[in-house]
Every structure is written in C-alpha cells, then in structure tokens.
Protein backbone atom coordinates (compact mmCIF):
# COMPACT_ATOMS: atom_id res chain seq x y z
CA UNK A 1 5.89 -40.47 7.06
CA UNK A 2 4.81 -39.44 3.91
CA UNK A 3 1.83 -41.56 4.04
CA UNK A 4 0.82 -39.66 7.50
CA UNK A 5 1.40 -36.33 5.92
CA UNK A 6 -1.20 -37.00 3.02
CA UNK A 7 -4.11 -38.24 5.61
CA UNK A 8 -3.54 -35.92 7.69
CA UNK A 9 -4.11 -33.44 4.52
CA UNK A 10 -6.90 -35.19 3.54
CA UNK A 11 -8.42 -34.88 6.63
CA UNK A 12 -7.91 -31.61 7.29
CA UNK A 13 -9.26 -30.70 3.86
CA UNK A 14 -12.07 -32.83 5.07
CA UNK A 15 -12.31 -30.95 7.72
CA UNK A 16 -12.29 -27.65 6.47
CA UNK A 17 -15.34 -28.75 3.97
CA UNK A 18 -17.31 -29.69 6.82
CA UNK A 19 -16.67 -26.48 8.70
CA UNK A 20 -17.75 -24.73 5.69
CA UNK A 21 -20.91 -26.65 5.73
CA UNK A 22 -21.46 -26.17 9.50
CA UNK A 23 -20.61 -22.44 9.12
CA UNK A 24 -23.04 -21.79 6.67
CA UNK A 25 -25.83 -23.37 8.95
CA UNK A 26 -24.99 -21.30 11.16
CA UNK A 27 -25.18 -18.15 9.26
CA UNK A 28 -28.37 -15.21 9.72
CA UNK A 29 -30.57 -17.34 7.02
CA UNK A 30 -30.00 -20.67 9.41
CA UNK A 31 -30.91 -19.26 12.46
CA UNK A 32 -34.14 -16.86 10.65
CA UNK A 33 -35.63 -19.46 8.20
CA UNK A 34 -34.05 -22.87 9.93
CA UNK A 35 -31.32 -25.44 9.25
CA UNK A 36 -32.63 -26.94 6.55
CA UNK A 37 -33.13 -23.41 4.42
CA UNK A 38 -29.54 -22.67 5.70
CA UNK A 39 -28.20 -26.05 4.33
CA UNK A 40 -29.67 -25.31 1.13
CA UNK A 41 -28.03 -21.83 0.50
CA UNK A 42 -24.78 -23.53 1.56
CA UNK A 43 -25.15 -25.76 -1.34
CA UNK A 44 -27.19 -23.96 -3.93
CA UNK A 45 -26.27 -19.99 -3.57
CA UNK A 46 -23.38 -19.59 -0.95
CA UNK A 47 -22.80 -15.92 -1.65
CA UNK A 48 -26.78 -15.27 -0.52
CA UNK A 49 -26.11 -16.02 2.84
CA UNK A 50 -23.02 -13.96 3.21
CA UNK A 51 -25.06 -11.28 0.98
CA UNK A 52 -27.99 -11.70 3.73
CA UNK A 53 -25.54 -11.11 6.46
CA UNK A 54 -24.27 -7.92 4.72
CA UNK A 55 -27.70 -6.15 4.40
CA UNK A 56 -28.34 -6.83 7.78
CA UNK A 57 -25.55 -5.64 9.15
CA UNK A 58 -24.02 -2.55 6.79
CA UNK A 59 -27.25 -1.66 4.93
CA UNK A 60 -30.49 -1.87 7.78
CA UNK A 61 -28.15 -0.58 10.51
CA UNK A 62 -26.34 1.21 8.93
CA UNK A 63 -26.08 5.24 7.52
CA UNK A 64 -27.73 6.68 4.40
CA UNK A 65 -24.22 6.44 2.77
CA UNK A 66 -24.38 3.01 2.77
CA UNK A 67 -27.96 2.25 1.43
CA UNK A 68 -27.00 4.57 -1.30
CA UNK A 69 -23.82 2.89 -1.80
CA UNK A 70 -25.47 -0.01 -1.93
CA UNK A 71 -28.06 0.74 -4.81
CA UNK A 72 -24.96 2.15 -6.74
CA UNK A 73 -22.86 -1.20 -6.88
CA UNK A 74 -26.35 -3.48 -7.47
CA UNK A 75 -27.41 -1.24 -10.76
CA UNK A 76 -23.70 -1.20 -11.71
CA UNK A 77 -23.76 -4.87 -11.26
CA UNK A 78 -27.19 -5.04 -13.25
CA UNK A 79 -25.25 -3.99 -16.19
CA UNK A 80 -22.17 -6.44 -16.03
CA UNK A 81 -24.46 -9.24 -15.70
CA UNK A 82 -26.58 -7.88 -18.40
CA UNK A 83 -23.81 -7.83 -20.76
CA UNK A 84 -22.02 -11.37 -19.88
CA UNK A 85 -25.33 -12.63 -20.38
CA UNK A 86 -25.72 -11.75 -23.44
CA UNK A 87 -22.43 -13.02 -24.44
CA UNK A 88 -22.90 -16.48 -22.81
CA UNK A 89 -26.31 -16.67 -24.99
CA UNK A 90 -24.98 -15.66 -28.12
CA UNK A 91 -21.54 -18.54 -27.32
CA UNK A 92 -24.64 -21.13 -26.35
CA UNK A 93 -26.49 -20.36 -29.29
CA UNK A 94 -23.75 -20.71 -31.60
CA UNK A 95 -22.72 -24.16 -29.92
CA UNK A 96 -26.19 -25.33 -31.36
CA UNK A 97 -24.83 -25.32 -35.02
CA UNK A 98 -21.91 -27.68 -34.15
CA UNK A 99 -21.49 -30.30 -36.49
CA UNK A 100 -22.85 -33.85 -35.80
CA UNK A 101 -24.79 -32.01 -32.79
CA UNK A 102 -28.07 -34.63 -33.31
CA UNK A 103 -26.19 -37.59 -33.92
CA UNK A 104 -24.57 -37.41 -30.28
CA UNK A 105 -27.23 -38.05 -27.01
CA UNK A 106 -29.63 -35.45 -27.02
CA UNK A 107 -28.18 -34.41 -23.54
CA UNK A 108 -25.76 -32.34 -25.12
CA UNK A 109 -28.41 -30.45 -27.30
CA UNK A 110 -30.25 -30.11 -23.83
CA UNK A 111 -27.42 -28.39 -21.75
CA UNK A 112 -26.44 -26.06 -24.77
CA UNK A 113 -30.47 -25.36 -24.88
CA UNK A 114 -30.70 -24.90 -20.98
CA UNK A 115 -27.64 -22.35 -21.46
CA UNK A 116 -28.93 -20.06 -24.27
CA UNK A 117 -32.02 -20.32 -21.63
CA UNK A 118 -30.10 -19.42 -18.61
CA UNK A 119 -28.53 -16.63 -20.57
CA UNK A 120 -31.09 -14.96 -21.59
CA UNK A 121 -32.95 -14.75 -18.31
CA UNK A 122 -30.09 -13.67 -16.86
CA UNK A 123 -30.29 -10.35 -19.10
CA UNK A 124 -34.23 -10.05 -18.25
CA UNK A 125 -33.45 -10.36 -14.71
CA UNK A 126 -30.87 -7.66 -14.80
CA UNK A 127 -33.21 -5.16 -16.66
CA UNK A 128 -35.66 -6.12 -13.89
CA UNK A 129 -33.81 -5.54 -10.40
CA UNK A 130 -32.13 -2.49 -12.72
CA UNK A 131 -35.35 -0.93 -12.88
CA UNK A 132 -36.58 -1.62 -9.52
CA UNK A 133 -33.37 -0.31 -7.92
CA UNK A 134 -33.13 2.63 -9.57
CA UNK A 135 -36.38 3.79 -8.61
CA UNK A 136 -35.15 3.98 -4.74
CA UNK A 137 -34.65 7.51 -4.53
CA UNK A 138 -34.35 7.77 -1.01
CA UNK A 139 -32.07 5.72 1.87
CA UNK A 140 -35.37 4.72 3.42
CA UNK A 141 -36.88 3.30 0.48
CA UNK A 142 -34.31 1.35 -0.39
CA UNK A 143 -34.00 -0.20 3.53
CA UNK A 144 -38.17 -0.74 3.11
CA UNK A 145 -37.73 -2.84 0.25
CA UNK A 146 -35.23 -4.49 1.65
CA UNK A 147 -36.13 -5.80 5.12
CA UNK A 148 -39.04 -7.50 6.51
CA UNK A 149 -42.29 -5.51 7.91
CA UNK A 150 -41.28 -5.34 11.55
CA UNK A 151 -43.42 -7.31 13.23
CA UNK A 152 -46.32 -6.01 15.47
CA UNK A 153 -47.27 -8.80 18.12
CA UNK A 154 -44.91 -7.44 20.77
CA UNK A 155 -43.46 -4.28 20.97
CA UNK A 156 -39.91 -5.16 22.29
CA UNK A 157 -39.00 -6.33 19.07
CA UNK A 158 -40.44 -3.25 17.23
CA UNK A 159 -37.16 -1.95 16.33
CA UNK A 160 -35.70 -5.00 14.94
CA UNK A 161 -35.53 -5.41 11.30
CA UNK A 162 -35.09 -8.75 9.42
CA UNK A 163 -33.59 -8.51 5.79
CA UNK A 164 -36.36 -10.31 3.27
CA UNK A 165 -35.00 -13.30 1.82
CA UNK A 166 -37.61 -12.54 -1.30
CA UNK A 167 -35.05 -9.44 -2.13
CA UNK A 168 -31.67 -10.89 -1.12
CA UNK A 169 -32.88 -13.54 -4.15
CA UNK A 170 -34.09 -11.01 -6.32
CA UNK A 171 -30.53 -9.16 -5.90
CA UNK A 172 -28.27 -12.35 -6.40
CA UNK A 173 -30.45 -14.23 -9.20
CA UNK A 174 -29.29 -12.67 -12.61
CA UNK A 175 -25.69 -13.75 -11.25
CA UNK A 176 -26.97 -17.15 -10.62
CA UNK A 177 -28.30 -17.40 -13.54
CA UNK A 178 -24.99 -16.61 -15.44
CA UNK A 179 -23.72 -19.11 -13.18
CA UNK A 180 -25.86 -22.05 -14.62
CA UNK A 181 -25.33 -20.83 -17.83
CA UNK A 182 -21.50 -20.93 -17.65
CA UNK A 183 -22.00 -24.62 -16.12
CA UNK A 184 -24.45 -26.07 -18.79
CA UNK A 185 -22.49 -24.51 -21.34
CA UNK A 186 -19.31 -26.71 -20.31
CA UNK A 187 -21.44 -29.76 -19.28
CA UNK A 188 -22.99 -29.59 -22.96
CA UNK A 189 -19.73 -29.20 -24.85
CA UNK A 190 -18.02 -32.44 -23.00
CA UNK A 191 -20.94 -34.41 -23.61
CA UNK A 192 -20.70 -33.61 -27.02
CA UNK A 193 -16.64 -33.81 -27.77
CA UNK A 194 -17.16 -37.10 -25.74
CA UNK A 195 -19.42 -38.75 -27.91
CA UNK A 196 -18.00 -37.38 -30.82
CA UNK A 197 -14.78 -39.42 -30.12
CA UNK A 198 -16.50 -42.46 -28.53
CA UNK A 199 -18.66 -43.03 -31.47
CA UNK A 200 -16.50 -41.77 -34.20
CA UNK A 201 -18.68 -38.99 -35.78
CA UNK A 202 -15.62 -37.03 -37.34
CA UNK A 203 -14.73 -38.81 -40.46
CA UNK A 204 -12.78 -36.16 -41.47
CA UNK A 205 -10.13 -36.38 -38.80
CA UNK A 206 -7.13 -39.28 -38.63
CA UNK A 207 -6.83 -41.92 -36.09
CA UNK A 208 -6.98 -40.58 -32.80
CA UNK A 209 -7.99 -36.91 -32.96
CA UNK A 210 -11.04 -37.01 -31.06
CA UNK A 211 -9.47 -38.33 -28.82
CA UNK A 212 -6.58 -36.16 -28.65
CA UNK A 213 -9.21 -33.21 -28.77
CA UNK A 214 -11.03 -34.71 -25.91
CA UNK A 215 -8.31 -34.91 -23.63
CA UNK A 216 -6.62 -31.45 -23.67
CA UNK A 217 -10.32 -30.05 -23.47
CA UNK A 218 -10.54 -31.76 -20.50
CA UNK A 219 -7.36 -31.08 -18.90
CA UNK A 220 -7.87 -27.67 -19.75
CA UNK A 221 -10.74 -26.92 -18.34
CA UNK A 222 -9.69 -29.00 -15.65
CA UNK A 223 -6.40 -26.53 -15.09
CA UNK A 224 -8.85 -23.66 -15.53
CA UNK A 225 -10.91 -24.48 -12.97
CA UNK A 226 -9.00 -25.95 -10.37
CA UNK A 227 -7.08 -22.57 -10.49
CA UNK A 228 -10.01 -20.63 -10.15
CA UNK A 229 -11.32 -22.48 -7.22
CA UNK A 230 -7.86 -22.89 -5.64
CA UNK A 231 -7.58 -19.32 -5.48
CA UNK A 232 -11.62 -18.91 -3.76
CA UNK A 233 -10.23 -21.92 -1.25
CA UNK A 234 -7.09 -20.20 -0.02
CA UNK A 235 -9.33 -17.03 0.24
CA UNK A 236 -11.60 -19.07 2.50
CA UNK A 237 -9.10 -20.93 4.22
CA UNK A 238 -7.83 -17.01 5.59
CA UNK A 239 -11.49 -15.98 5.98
CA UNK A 240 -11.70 -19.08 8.45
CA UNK A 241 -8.25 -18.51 10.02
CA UNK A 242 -9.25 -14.67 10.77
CA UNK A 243 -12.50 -15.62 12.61
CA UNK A 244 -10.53 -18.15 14.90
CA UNK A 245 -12.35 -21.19 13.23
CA UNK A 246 -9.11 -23.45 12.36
CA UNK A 247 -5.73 -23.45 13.84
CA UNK A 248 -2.68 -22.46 11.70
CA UNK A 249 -1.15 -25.97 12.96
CA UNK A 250 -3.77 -27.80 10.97
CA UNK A 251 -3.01 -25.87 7.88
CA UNK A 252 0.64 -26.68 8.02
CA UNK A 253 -0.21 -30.07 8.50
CA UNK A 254 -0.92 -29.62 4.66
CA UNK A 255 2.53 -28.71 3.70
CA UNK A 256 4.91 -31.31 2.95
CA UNK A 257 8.08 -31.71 4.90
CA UNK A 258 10.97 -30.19 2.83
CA UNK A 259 13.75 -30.83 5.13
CA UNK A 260 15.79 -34.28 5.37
CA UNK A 261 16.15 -36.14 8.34
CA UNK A 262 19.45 -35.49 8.64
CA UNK A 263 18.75 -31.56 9.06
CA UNK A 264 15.95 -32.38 11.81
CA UNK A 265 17.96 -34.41 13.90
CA UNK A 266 20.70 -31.93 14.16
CA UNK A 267 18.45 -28.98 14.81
CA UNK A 268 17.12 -31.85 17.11
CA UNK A 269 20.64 -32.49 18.84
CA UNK A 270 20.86 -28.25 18.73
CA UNK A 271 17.60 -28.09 20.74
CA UNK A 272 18.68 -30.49 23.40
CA UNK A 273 22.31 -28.64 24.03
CA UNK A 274 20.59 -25.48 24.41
CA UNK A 275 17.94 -26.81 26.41
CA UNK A 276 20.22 -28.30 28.79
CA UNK A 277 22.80 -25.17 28.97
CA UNK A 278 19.55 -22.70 29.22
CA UNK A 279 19.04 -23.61 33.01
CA UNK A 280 22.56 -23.26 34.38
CA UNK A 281 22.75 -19.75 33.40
CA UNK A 282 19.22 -18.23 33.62
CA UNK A 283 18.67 -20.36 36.89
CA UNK A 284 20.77 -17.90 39.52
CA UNK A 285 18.94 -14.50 37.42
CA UNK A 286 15.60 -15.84 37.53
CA UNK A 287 15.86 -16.70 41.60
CA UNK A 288 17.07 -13.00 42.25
CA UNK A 289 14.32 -11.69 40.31
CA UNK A 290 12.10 -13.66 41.82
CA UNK A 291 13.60 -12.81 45.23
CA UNK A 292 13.26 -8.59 44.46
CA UNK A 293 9.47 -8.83 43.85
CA UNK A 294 8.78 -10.73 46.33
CA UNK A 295 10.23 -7.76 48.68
CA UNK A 296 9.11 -5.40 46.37
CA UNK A 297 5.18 -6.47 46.78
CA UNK A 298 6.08 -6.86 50.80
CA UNK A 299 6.43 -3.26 50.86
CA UNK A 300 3.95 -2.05 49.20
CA UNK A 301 1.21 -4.32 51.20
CA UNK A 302 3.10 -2.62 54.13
CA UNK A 303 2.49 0.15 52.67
CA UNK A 304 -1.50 0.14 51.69
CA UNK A 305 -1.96 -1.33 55.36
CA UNK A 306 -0.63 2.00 56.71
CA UNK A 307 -2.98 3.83 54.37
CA UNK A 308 -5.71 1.84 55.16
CA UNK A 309 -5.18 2.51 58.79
CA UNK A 310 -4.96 6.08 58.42
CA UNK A 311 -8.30 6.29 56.85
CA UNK A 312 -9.90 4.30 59.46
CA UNK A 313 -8.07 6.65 62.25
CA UNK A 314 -9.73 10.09 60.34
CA UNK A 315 -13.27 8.34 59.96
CA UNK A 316 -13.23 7.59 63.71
CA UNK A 317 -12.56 11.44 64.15
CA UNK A 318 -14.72 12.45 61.85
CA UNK A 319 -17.64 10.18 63.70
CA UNK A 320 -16.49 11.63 66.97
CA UNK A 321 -16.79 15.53 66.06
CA UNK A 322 -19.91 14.62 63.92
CA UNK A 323 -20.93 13.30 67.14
CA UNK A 324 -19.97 16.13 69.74
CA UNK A 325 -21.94 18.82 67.33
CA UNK A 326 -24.73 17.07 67.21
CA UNK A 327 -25.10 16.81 70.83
C-alpha cells in the first residue's frame, strides 16, 4: 500500500509540473507571440507571463488609479532591487579573495565573476526603468509606453490594445538579474568548497574538515531552498486548485495514510450497518414525500390550464368586439 501511495505522489507531482508547463503555454504571451515564446517564459522568466497578464488586464483596461498605482510599486521596486544588488556585488566581489580561489577549476572564479557581473547590472538596470518610470506623469503615458501601437489594417480591432513584451522585459529584468546573481553566487561557492575538499587545498585544517564543511554547506543550502520553494509550490498548488485545474482528490492522494487498518475496517463495518439500517427508516418518508409533490404539481398544472383557458376565452372576445366596431 505504501508503495501505491508514493507513485501515486509521484505522479501527481508529475502531474502538477506538467500542468504548470501546459498552463504557462497557454498564458497571453503563448497565444500573442506563439508556443514556443510561451514555453520559453515558462522556463526562463515565469513571473513575465503572469506580469504580462496583469498589465493587460488591471493596467490597459483598467482606471487611472491603477496605472498610477502601478508606476508607484515599479519605482519602489527600482529601489529594492537597486539596493540588493549592490549587496549581492559587494558578497560576489568579496568571494573573489577566497583563499586557494586559482588553484580550484577556474569555473568557480567564473560564476563568482558572472555574479559581481549580474549584480551590478542589476543596479544599472534599476536606475534605468527608475528613470524612465518616473517620467510618466500622466495615466495615459504610462498605458502608451506600455502597450503595443494598436494596429491600423482593420478597424474592428482598433480598440484593442496588446501589452509590449519589449516593456514587460524592461520592467522584470533588474529582478532577473538579481536572480542570476543569487544563483551564480551559490553555483561558484560549491564549486569551490568542492574542490577545496576533493583536492585537499586546506593544509591548515585536520583530517576531514573539508569535508565536514562541504556537507553541512550543502545540506544547508539544500534545507534553505527546498523551504523556500516548498512554500512557492503549495502557493501554486492553491493557485491551481482555485482556477479548477486539479482536483482536491489528487492532492490527498499525496498524504500518507495515518490510520491503521484496524480503524478503517471498523469505520468500514460502521458504514455498512448504517448503510443497511438507512433504507428501512427513510424508505416509508421518502415515498410520502414523493407521493405530496406529485399531487402538489397535479394541481397546479390544473391550475395554469384554467388560466390558460381563460386567456384564450377573453382574446376570442376581444377579437369579436374588435370585430363588430370595425364593421
């Protein structure tokens, strides 16, 4: 049993990736740009699509109060990202003076390089959409910049606007960028604490520290991030539920069962005496119900019969003395 429980979680999990996959092809940027365009926002920048979405929807149809809004929470975002940028650059920057740095692959030096990189640009690119933004003074402007020109070939479609991609990227890169940063960062630091205890490069530590230091990084970061994307999962898992996209059977599938056999088969042997002592004493109510509305919907056919033919009595006299005047 327990062996059904965990394919049937694996598939489900399974599942749920694949839906995820599906859903973002799916999405605005799918169906404007094609599946392919759509498949590679699902992969490379999942928030653009839902970002895409959310312009079209709140910002281009929506009020002035919401454009505005809007240009609020991007510059306030601007300088977050400009800050944690900064931070991750400076970290990055400072992971280039570790010691024994050359004598590991020169991988490591090249994600710790990429990162101080990544960092950086992320700043620049928040200075960038910071200064653009703020120089939206008005709810159209900031709708102009960000849809498409409407197009002019037929003039059904005059009034429908299409959010630019070009802008949706502009908005969502210096947080991408931080993104990378973050992940070269990591990938550069266990490249280099994993050569560092595979080819013994501390001298000054005892037997075994490396690899002892190598090992709780890991699991650490491990903890840290399986946590952190746990929580995002779960999150999804209730977006999906809300939209009607899984069934809440599938995602108790996932649980494991936590009562013994004993306990099912008497809620088992429970279910079966009330099942069989249900019918002896509803049976006789349910027939007389079922007996009153039958009568009760007799009557009141009777009853819009009679109504009907009194209508059709006073539009025959009505006919006749429409008749007798006009004569």
């Amino acid at each position: 049993m327990m062996s059904g429980v965990k394919r049937r979680s694996r598939f489900t999990l399974l599942r749920l990736l694949i839906l995820s996959l599906l859903r973002r092809q799916k999405s605005r940027i799918a169906q404007n740009y094609g599946p392919l365009i759509g498949t590679v926002f699902a992969v490379i920048a999942r928030g653009t699509a839902t970002q895409y979405e959310r312009i079209e929807k709140a910002i281009l149809y929506g009020g002035d109060d919401e454009a505005v809004a809007f240009r609020d929470a991007v510059t306030n975002e601007c300088n977050m990202t400009a800050v944690a940028g900064a931070i991750i650059a400076q970290v990055a920057i400072t992971g280039l003076s570790l010691p024994n740095l050359s004598s590991t692959h020169w991988i490591a030096r090249t994600f710790l390089l990429l990162a101080v990189v990544s960092g950086c640009l992320s700043v620049y690119y928040a200075c960038i959409l910071h200064r653009i933004v703020g120089k939206l003074y008005r709810p159209d402007q900031i709708r102009n910049w960000l849809r498409l020109p409407p197009p002019t070939d037929t003039e059904e479609e005059i009034n429908v606007f299409r959010p630019s991609l070009a802008a949706v990227l502009i908005v969502g890169a210096p947080f991408i960028m931080i993104k990378f940063s973050i992940i070269l960062f990591l990938l550069g630091l266990i490249v280099y604490q994993g050569l560092i205890w595979t080819r013994g490069l501390d001298p000054n530590g005892g037997i075994g520290d490396s690899r002892a230091v190598f090992i709780c990084f890991m699991v650490g970061t491990s903890i840290c991030v399986i946590f952190f994307v746990g929580i995002f999962y779960s999150k999804f898992v209730e977006n999906m539920l809300r939209a009607g996209e899984i069934d809440i059977d599938e995602i108790k599938g996932l649980e494991k069962p936590r009562k013994e056999s004993s306990m099912k088969q008497e809620n088992h042997s429970a279910a079966d005496e009330n099942c069989v002592a249900s019918p002896q004493v509803s049976q006789p109510v349910t027939v007389t119900a079922l007996s009153a509305l039958a009568k009760a919907l007799e009557a009141a056919s009777q009853a819009h019969l009679q109504c009907a033919e009194a209508d059709r009595q006073a539009a025959v006299e009505y006919t006749r003395a429409a008749n007798s005047q006009a004569r």
